[in-house]
Protein backbone atom coordinates (compact mmCIF):
# COMPACT_ATOMS: atom_id res chain seq x y z
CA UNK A 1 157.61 114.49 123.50
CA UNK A 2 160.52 113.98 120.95
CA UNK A 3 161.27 116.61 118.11
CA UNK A 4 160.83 116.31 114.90
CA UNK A 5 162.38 116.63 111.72
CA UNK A 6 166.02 114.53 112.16
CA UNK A 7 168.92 115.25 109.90
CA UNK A 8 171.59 112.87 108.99
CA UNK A 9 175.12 113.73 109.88
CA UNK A 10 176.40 113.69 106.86
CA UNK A 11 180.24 114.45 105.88
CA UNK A 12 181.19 117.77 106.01
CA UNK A 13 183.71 119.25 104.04
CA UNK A 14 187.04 119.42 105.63
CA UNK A 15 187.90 122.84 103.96
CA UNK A 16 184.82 124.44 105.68
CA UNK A 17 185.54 127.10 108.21
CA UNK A 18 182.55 125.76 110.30
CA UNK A 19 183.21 128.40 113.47
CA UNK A 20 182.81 130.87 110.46
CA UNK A 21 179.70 129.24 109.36
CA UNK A 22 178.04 129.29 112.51
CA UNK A 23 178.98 132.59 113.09
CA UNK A 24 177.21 133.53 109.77
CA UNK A 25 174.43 131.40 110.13
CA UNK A 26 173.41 132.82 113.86
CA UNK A 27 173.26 136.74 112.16
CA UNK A 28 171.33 135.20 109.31
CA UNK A 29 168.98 133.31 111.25
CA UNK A 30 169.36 135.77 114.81
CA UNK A 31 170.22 132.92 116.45
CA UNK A 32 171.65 131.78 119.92
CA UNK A 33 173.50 129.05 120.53
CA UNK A 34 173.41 127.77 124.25
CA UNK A 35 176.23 125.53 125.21
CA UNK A 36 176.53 123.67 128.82
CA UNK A 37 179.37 123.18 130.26
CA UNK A 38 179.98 119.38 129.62
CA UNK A 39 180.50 119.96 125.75
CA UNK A 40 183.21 119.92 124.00
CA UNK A 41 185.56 122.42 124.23
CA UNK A 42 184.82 123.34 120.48
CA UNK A 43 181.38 123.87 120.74
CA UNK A 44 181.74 126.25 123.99
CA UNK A 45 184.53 128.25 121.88
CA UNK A 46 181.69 129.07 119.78
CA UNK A 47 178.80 129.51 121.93
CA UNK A 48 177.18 132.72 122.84
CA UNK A 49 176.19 131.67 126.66
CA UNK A 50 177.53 128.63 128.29
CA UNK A 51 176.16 127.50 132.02
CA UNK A 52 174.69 125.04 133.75
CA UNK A 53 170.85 124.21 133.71
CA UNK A 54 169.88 127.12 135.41
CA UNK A 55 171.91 129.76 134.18
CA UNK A 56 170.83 128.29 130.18
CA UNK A 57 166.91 127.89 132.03
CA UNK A 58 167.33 131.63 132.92
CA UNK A 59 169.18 132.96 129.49
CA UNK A 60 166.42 130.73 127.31
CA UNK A 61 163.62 132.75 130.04
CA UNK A 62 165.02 136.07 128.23
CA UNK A 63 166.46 135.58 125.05
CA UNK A 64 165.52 137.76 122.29
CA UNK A 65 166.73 135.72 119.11
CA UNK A 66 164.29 134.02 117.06
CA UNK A 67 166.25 130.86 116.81
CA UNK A 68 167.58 129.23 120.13
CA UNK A 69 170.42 126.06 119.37
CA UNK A 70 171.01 124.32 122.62
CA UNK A 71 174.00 122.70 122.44
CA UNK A 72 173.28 120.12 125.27
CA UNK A 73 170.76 117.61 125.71
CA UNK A 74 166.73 116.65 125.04
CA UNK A 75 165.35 117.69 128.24
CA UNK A 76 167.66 121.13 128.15
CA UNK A 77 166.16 121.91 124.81
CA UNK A 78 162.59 121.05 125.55
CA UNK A 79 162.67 123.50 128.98
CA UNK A 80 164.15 126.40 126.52
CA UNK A 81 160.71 125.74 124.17
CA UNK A 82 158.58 125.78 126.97
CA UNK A 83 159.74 128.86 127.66
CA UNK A 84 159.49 130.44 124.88
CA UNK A 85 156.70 128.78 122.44
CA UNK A 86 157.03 131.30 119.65
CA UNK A 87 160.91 130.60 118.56
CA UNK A 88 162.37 127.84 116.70
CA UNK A 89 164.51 125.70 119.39
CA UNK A 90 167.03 123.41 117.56
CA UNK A 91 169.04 120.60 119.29
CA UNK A 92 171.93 119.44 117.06
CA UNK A 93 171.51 115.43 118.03
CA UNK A 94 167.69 114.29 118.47
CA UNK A 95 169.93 111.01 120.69
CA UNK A 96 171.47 113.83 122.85
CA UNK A 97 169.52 112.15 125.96
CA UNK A 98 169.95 111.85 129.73
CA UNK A 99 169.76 108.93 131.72
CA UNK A 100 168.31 110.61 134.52
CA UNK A 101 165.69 111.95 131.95
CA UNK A 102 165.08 108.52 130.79
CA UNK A 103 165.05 106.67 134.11
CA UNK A 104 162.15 108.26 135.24
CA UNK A 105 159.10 106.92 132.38
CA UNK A 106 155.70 109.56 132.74
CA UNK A 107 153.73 106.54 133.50
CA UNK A 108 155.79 105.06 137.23
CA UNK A 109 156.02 108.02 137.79
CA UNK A 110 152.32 109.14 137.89
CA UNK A 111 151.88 105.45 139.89
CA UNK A 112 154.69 106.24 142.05
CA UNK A 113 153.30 110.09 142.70
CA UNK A 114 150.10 108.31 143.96
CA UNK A 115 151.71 106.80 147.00
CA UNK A 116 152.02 110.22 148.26
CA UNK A 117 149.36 112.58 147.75
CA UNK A 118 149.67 115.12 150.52
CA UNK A 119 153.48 115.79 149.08
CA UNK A 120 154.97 118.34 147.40
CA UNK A 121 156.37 117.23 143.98
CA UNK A 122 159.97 119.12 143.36
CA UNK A 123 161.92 117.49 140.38
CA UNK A 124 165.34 118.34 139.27
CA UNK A 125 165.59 119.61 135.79
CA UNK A 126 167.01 116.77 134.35
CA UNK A 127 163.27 114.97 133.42
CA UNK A 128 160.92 115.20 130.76
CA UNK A 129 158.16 117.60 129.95
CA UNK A 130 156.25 115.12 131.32
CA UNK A 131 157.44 114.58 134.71
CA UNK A 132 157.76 118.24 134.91
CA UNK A 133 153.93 118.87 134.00
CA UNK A 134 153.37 116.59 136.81
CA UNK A 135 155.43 118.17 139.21
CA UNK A 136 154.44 121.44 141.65
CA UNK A 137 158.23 122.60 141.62
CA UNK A 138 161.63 122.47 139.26
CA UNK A 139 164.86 122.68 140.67
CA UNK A 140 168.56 122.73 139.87
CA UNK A 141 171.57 121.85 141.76
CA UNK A 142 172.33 125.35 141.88
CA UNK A 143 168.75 126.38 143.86
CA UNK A 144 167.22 122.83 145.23
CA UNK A 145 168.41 123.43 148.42
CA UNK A 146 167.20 127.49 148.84
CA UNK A 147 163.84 126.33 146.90
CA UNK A 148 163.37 123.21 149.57
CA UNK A 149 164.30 125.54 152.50
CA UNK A 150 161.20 128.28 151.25
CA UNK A 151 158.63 125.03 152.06
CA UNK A 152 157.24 124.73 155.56
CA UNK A 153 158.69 122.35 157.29
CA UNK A 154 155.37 120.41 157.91
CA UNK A 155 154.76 120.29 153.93
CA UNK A 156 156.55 116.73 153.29
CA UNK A 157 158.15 116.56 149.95
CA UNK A 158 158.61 114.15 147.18
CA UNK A 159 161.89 114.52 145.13
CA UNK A 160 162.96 112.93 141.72
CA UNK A 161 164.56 112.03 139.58
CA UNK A 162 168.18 111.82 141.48
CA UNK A 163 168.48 110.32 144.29
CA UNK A 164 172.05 110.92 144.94
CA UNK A 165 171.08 114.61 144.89
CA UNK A 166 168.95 113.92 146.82
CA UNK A 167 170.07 112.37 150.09
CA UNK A 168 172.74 115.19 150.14
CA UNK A 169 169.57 117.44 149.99
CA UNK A 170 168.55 115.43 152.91
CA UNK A 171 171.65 116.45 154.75
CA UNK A 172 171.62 119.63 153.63
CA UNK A 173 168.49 121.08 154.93
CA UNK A 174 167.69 117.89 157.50
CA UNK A 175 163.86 117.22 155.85
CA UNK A 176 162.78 113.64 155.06
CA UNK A 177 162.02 113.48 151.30
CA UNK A 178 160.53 110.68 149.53
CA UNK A 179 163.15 109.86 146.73
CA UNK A 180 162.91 108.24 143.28
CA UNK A 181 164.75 105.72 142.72
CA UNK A 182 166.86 108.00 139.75
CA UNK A 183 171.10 108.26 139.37
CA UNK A 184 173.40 110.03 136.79
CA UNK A 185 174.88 107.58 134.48
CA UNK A 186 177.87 109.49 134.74
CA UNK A 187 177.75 110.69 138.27
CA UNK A 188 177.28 106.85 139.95
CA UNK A 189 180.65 105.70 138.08
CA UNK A 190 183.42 108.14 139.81
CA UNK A 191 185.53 105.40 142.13
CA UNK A 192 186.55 106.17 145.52
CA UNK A 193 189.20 103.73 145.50
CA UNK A 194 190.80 105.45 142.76
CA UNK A 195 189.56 108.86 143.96
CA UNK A 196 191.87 108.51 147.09
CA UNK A 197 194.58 107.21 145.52
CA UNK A 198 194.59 110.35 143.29
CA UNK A 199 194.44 112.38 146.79
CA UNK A 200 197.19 110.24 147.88
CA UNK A 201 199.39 111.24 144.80
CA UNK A 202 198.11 114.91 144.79
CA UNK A 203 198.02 115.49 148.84
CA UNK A 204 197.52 119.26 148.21
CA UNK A 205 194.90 118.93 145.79
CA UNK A 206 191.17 120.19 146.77
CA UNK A 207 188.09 117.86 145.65
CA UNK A 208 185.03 119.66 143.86
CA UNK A 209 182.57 117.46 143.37
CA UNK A 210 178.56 117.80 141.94
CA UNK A 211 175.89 116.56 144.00
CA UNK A 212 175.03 113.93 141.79
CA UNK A 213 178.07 111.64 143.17
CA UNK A 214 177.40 108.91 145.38
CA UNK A 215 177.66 109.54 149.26
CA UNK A 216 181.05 107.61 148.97
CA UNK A 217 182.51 110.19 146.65
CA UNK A 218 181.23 113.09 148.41
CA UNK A 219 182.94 112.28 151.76
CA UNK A 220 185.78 113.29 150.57
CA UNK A 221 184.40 116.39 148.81
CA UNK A 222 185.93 120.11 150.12
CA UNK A 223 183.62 121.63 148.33
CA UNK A 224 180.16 119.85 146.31
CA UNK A 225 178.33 122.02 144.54
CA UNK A 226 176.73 122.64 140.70
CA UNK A 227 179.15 122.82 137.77
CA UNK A 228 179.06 126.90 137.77
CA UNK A 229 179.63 126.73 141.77
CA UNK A 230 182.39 124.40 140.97
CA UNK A 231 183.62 126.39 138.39
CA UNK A 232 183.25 129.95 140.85
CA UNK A 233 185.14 128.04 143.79
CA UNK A 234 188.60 127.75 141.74
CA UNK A 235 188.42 131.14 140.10
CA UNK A 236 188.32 132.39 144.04
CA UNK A 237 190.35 129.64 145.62
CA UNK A 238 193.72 130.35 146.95
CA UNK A 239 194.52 126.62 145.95
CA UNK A 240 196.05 125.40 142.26
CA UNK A 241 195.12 122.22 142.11
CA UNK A 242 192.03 120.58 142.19
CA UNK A 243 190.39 116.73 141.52
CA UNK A 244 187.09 117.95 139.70
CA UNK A 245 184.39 114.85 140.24
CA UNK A 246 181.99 116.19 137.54
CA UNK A 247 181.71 115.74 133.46
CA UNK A 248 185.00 116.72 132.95
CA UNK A 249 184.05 119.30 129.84
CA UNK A 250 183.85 122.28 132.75
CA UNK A 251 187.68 121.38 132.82
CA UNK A 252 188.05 123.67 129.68
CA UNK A 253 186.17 126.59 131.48
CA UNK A 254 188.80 126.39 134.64
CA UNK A 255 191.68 126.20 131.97
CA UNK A 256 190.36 129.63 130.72
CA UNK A 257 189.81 131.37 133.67
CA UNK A 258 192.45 130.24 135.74
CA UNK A 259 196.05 129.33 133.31
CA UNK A 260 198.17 129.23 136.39
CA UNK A 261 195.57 126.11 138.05
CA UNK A 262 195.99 122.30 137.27
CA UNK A 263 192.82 120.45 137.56
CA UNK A 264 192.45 116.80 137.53
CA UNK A 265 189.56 115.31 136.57
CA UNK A 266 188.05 112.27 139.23
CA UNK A 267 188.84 108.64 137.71
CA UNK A 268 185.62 106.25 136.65
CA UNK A 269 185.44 102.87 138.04
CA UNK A 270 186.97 100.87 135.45
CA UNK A 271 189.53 101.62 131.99
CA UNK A 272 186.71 103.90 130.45
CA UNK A 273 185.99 107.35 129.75
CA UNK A 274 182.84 106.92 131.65
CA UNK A 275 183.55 110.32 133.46
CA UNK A 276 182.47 112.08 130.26
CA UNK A 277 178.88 111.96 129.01
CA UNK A 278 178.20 109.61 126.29
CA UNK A 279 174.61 111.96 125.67
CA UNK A 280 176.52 115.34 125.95
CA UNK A 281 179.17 114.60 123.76
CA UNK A 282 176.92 113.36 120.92
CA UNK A 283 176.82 116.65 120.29
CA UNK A 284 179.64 117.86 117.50
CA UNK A 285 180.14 120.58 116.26
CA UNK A 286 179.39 119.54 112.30
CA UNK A 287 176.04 118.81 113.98
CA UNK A 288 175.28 122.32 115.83
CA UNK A 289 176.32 123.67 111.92
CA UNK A 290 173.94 121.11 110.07
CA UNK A 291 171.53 121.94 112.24
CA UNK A 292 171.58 125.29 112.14
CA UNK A 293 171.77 125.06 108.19
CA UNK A 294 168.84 123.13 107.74
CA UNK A 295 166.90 124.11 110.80
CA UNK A 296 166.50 121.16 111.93
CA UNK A 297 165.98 118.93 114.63
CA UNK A 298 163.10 120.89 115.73
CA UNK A 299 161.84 120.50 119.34
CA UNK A 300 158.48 120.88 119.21
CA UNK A 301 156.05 119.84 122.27
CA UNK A 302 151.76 120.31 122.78
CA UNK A 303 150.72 123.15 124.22
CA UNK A 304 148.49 121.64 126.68
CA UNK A 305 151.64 120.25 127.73
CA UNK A 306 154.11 123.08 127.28
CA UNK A 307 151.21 125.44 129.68
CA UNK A 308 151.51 122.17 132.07
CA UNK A 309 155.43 121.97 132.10
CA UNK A 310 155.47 125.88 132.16
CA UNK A 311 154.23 126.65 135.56
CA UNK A 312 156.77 124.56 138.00
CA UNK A 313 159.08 126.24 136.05
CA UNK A 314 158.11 129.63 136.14
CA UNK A 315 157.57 128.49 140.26
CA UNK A 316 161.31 128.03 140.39
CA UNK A 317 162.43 131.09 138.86
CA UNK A 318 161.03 133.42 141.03
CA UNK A 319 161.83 131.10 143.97
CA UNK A 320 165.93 131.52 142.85
């Protein structure tokens, strides 16, 4: 279900001291902003937690603040309100989407759930309230593989909506899940042409890569893993320099932690900056301050199917 209450993006003043703003406006409101790791660099300067989807699921799971801002995308925004159905949750671009999210309609979905009814359904976060009220299990890429190793191995399992994340998952723990049919827009376009040739010019360089890469990319991986295990294998790495094939936003994170480490971030396929998010970086930061001026976008969702959406959540925080 879509939130409600849009506001324009309209100019804002180029004399305004908007980190100041949104500083002020998150005492006067007791606010939090949540910021993932493929935003801009700006908008994680002024966030007060910034993670991947399970480190924001598990900070939205316990916040105090009234208001929540998530500073990512739809479906991010619409877990941290089924969490918590009491507090205002504002997302600063209502077109902040994900093409995972969006490749997966409620509808094939429920058809394609039919075709195996004695399966377990475990979806990745990155779906809709919907596909999540139909599902038994959430995951991340930080826990799929320790939630899919607590099933019995007779228990088959259906997994959606990534199916790059998927076969690795396959690999990982060696069961046979059913896959839909589901890619990151983002994560299908890193090159392995272009990837070795980078390897070729940086010979010493390590390659982190997320899950969500095709098989082709991930050969060549030393280490695939979430964006925060990415981010915790260069702070303890005795390497410095690394080919990062994610959204290259948790490039600013690395920069911060570790000054004396180059990272490169993987090339696309093609003369584009199809590496970064086009739904992430909708996000600006005169939107997260319009937003949090006027309150607006709301997420709001049903509760019959906020209760429905709740309880494969709540399954996979106490499984991680």
């Amino acid at each position: 279900m879509r939130a409600s209450g849009l506001v324009e993006a309209t100019e804002v003043s180029a004399l305004l001291d908007l980190e100041g703003e949104i500083e002020r406006l998150k005492k006067d409101l007791h606010a939090v902003v949540l910021a993932h790791y493929y935003q801009d660099s700006e908008i994680q300067d002024v966030a007060d937690v910034i993670g991947d989807s399970l480190q924001l699921a598990q900070q939205a799971a316990k916040t105090s603040a009234e208001v929540i801002v998530f500073a990512g995308v739809h479906f991010m925004a619409e877990t941290a309100k089924i969490l918590n159905p009491s507090k205002q949750v504002l997302l600063p671009d209502l077109q902040a989407g994900c093409s995972l999210a969006e490749g997966c309609p409620p509808d094939l979905f429920r058809h394609f759930k039919q075709k195996y009814p004695d399966h377990i359904v475990i979806s990745y976060i990155n779906c809709s309230a919907e596909i999540k009220a139909m599902s038994d299990i959430i995951c991340t890429s930080s826990n799929a593989e320790k939630i899919i190793n607590q099933i019995p191995k007779e228990q088959p399992i259906l997994f959606a909506p990534d199916q790059n994340l998927g076969r690795y998952l396959i690999k990982k723990t060696g069961r046979n899940l059913a896959l839909w049919p589901g890619t990151c827009v983002v994560h299908e376009t890193f090159s392995e042409k272009k990837l070795i040739q980078l390897m070729l010019y940086h010979p010493h360089a390590k390659v982190l890569a997320h899950p969500e890469c095709e098989e082709s990319v991930l050969q060549h991986a030393d280490y695939i893993g979430s964006t925060s295990g990415i981010l915790n294998y260069v702070k303890h790495s005795a390497g410095t320099e690394f080919i990062i094939a994610t959204e290259p936003g948790i490039i600013h994170q690395m920069e911060k932690a570790c000054r004396d480490k180059t990272f490169i971030p993987a090339p696309p396929d093609g003369d584009c900056a199809c590496n970064q998010c086009p739904h992430m970086r909708l996000n600006t930061l005169e939107k997260l301050y319009l937003c949090m001026k006027h309150r607006a976008p709301e997420i709001t969702l049903s509760e019959e199917l906020r209760l429905l959406a709740l309880r494969p959540i709540q399954r996979m925080l106490e499984m991680s």
